[in-house]
C-alpha atoms as a PDB file:
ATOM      1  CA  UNK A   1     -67.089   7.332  57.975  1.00  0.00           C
ATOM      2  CA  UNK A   2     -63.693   5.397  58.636  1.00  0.00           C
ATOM      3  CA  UNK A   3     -61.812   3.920  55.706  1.00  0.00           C
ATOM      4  CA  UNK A   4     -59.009   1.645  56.426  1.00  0.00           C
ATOM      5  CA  UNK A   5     -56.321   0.666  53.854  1.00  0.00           C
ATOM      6  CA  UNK A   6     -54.006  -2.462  53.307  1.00  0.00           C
ATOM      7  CA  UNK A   7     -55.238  -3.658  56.694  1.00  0.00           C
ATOM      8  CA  UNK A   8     -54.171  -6.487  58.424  1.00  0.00           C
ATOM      9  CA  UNK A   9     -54.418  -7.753  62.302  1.00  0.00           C
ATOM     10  CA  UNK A  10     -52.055  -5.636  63.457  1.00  0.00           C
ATOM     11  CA  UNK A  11     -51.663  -2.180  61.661  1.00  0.00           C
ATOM     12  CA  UNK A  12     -53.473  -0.181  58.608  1.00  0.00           C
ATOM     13  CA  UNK A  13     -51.002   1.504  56.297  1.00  0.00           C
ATOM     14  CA  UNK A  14     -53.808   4.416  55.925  1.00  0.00           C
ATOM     15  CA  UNK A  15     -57.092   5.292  57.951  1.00  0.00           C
ATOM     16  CA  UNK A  16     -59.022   8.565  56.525  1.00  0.00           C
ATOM     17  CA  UNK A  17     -61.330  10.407  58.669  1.00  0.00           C
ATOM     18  CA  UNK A  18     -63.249  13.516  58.184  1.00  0.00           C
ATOM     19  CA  UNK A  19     -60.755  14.337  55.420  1.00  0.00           C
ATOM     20  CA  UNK A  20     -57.584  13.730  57.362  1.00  0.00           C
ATOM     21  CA  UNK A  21     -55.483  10.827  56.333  1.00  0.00           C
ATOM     22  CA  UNK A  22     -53.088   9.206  59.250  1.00  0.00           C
ATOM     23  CA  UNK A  23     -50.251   7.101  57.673  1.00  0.00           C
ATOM     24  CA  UNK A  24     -48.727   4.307  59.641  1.00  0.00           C
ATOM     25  CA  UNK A  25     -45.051   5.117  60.150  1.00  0.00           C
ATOM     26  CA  UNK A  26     -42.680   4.273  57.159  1.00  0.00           C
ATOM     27  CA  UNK A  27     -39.324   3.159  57.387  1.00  0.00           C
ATOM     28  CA  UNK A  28     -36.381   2.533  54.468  1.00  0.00           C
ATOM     29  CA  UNK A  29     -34.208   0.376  53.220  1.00  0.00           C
ATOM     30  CA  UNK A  30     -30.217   1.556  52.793  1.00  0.00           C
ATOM     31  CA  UNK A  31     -26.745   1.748  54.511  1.00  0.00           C
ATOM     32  CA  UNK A  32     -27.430   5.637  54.972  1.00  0.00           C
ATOM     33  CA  UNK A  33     -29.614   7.611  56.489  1.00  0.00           C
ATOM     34  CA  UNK A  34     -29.834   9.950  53.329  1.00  0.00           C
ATOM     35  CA  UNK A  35     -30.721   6.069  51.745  1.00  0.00           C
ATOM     36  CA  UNK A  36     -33.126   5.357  54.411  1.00  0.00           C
ATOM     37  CA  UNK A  37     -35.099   9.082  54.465  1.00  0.00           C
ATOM     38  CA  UNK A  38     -35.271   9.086  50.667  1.00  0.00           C
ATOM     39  CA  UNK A  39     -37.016   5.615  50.559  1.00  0.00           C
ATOM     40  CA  UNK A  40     -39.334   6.437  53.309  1.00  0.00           C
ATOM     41  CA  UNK A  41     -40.522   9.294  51.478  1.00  0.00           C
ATOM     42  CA  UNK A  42     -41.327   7.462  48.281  1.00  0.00           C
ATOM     43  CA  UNK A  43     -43.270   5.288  50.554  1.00  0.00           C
ATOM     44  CA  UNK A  44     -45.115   8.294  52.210  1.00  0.00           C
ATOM     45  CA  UNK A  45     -45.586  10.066  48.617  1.00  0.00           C
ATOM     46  CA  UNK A  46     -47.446   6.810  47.263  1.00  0.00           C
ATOM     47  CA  UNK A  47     -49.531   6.467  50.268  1.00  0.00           C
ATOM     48  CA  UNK A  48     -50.578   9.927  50.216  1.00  0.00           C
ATOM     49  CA  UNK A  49     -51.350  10.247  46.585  1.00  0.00           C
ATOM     50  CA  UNK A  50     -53.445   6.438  47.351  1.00  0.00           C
ATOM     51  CA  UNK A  51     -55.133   8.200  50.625  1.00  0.00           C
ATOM     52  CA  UNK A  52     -56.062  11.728  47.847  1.00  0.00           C
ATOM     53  CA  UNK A  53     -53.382  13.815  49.280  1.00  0.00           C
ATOM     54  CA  UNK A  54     -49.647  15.383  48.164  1.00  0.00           C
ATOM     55  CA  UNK A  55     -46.882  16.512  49.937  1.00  0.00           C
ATOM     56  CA  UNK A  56     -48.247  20.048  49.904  1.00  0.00           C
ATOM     57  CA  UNK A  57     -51.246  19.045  52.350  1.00  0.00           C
ATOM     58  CA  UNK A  58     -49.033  17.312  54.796  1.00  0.00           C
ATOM     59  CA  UNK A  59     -50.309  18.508  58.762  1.00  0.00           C
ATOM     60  CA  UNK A  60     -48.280  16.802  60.936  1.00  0.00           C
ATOM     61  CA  UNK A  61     -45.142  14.641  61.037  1.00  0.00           C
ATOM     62  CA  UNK A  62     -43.890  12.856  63.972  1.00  0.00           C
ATOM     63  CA  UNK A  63     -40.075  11.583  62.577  1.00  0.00           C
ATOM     64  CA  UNK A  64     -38.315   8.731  64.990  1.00  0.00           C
ATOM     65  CA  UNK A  65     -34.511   8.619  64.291  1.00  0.00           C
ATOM     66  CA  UNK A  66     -32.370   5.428  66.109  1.00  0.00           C
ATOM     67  CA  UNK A  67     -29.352   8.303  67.178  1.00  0.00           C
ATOM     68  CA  UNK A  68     -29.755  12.297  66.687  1.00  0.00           C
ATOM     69  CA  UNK A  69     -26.193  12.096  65.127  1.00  0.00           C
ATOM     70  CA  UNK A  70     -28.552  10.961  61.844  1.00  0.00           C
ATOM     71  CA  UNK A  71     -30.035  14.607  62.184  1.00  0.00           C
ATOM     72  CA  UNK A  72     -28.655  16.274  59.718  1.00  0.00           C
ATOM     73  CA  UNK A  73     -28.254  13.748  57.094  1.00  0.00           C
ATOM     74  CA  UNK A  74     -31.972  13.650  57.364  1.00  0.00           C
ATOM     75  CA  UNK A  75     -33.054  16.921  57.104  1.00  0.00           C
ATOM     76  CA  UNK A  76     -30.876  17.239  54.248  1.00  0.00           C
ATOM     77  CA  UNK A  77     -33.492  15.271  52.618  1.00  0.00           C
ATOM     78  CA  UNK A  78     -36.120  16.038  53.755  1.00  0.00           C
ATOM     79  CA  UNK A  79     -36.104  20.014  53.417  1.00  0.00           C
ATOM     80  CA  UNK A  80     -35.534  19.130  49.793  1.00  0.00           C
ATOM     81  CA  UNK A  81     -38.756  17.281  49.774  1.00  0.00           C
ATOM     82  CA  UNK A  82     -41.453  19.434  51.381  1.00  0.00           C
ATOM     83  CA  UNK A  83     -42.779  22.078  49.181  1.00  0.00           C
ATOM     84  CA  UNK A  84     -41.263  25.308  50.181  1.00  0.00           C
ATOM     85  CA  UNK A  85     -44.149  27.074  52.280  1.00  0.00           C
ATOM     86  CA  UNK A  86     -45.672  23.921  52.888  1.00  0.00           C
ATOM     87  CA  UNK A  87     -43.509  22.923  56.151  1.00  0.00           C
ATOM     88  CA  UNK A  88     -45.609  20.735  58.258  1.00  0.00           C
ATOM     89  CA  UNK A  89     -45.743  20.867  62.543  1.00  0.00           C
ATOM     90  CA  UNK A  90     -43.211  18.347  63.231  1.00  0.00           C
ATOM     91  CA  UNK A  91     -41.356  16.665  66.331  1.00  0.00           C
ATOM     92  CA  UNK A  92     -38.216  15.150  65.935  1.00  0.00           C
ATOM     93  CA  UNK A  93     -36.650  12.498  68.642  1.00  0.00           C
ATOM     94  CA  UNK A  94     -34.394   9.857  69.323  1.00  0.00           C
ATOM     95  CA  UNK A  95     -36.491   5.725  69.824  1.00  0.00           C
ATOM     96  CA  UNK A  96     -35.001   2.327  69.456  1.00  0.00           C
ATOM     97  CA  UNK A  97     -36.030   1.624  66.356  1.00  0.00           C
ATOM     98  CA  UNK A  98     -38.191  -1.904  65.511  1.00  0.00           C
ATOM     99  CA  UNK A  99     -35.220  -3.707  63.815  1.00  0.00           C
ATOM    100  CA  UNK A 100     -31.388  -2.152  64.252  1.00  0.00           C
ATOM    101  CA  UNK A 101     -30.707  -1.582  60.974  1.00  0.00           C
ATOM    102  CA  UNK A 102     -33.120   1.402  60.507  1.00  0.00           C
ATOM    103  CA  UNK A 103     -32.039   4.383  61.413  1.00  0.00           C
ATOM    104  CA  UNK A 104     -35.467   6.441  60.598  1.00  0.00           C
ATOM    105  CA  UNK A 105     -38.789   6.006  60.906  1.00  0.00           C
ATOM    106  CA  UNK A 106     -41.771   9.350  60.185  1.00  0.00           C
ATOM    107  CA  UNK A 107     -45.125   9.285  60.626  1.00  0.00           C
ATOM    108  CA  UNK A 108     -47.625  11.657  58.906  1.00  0.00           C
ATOM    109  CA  UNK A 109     -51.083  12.821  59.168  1.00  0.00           C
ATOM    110  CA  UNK A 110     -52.244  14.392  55.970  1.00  0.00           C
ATOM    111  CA  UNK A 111     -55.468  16.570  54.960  1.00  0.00           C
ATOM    112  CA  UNK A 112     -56.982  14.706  51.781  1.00  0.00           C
ATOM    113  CA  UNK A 113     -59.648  14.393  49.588  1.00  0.00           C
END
């Protein structure tokens, strides 16, 4: 079975399959990137608890930034955030972004309940 979440005719914020849990990709508010990562992981943590998962189950993340010069600022943030020994396979590149003010965007696909 497929369950879809805060759809509309565009995008669902969560689909859940076969106990995996895709999130559509989450971007921040802010004037900094730290601003910007820290936001889109609230975002992220309350669609994964909503979708039966944590942090800890996190499989995959796919992060977007608008310039790699944001790099560090946001893995500043988010190796704070992911459980230590819980390090998802990531990727990490550089997209035009959908508006210019955001400078991150991340993606994650999540095992869950």
């Amino acid at each position: 079975m497929i369950e879809r979440f805060h759809t509309t005719e565009r995008r669902s914020k969560i689909v859940k399959h076969n106990g995996v849990a895709y999130l559509c990709g989450q971007v921040g508010e802010g004037e900094t990137i730290t601003e910007q990562t820290e936001e889109c992981i609230r975002r992220i943590e309350a669609l994964l608890e909503e979708a039966g998962s944590s942090p800890d189950r996190i499989l995959q993340a796919v992060i977007w930034l608008s310039d790699m010069k944001h790099f560090q600022g946001m893995n500043a943030v988010w190796d704070a955030w992911v459980p230590e020994g819980h390090a998802p396979a990531r990727a990490c590149g550089e997209a035009k972004l959908a508006r210019e003010a955001l400078m991150v965007e991340i993606i994650i696909t999540a095992a869950c309940d």
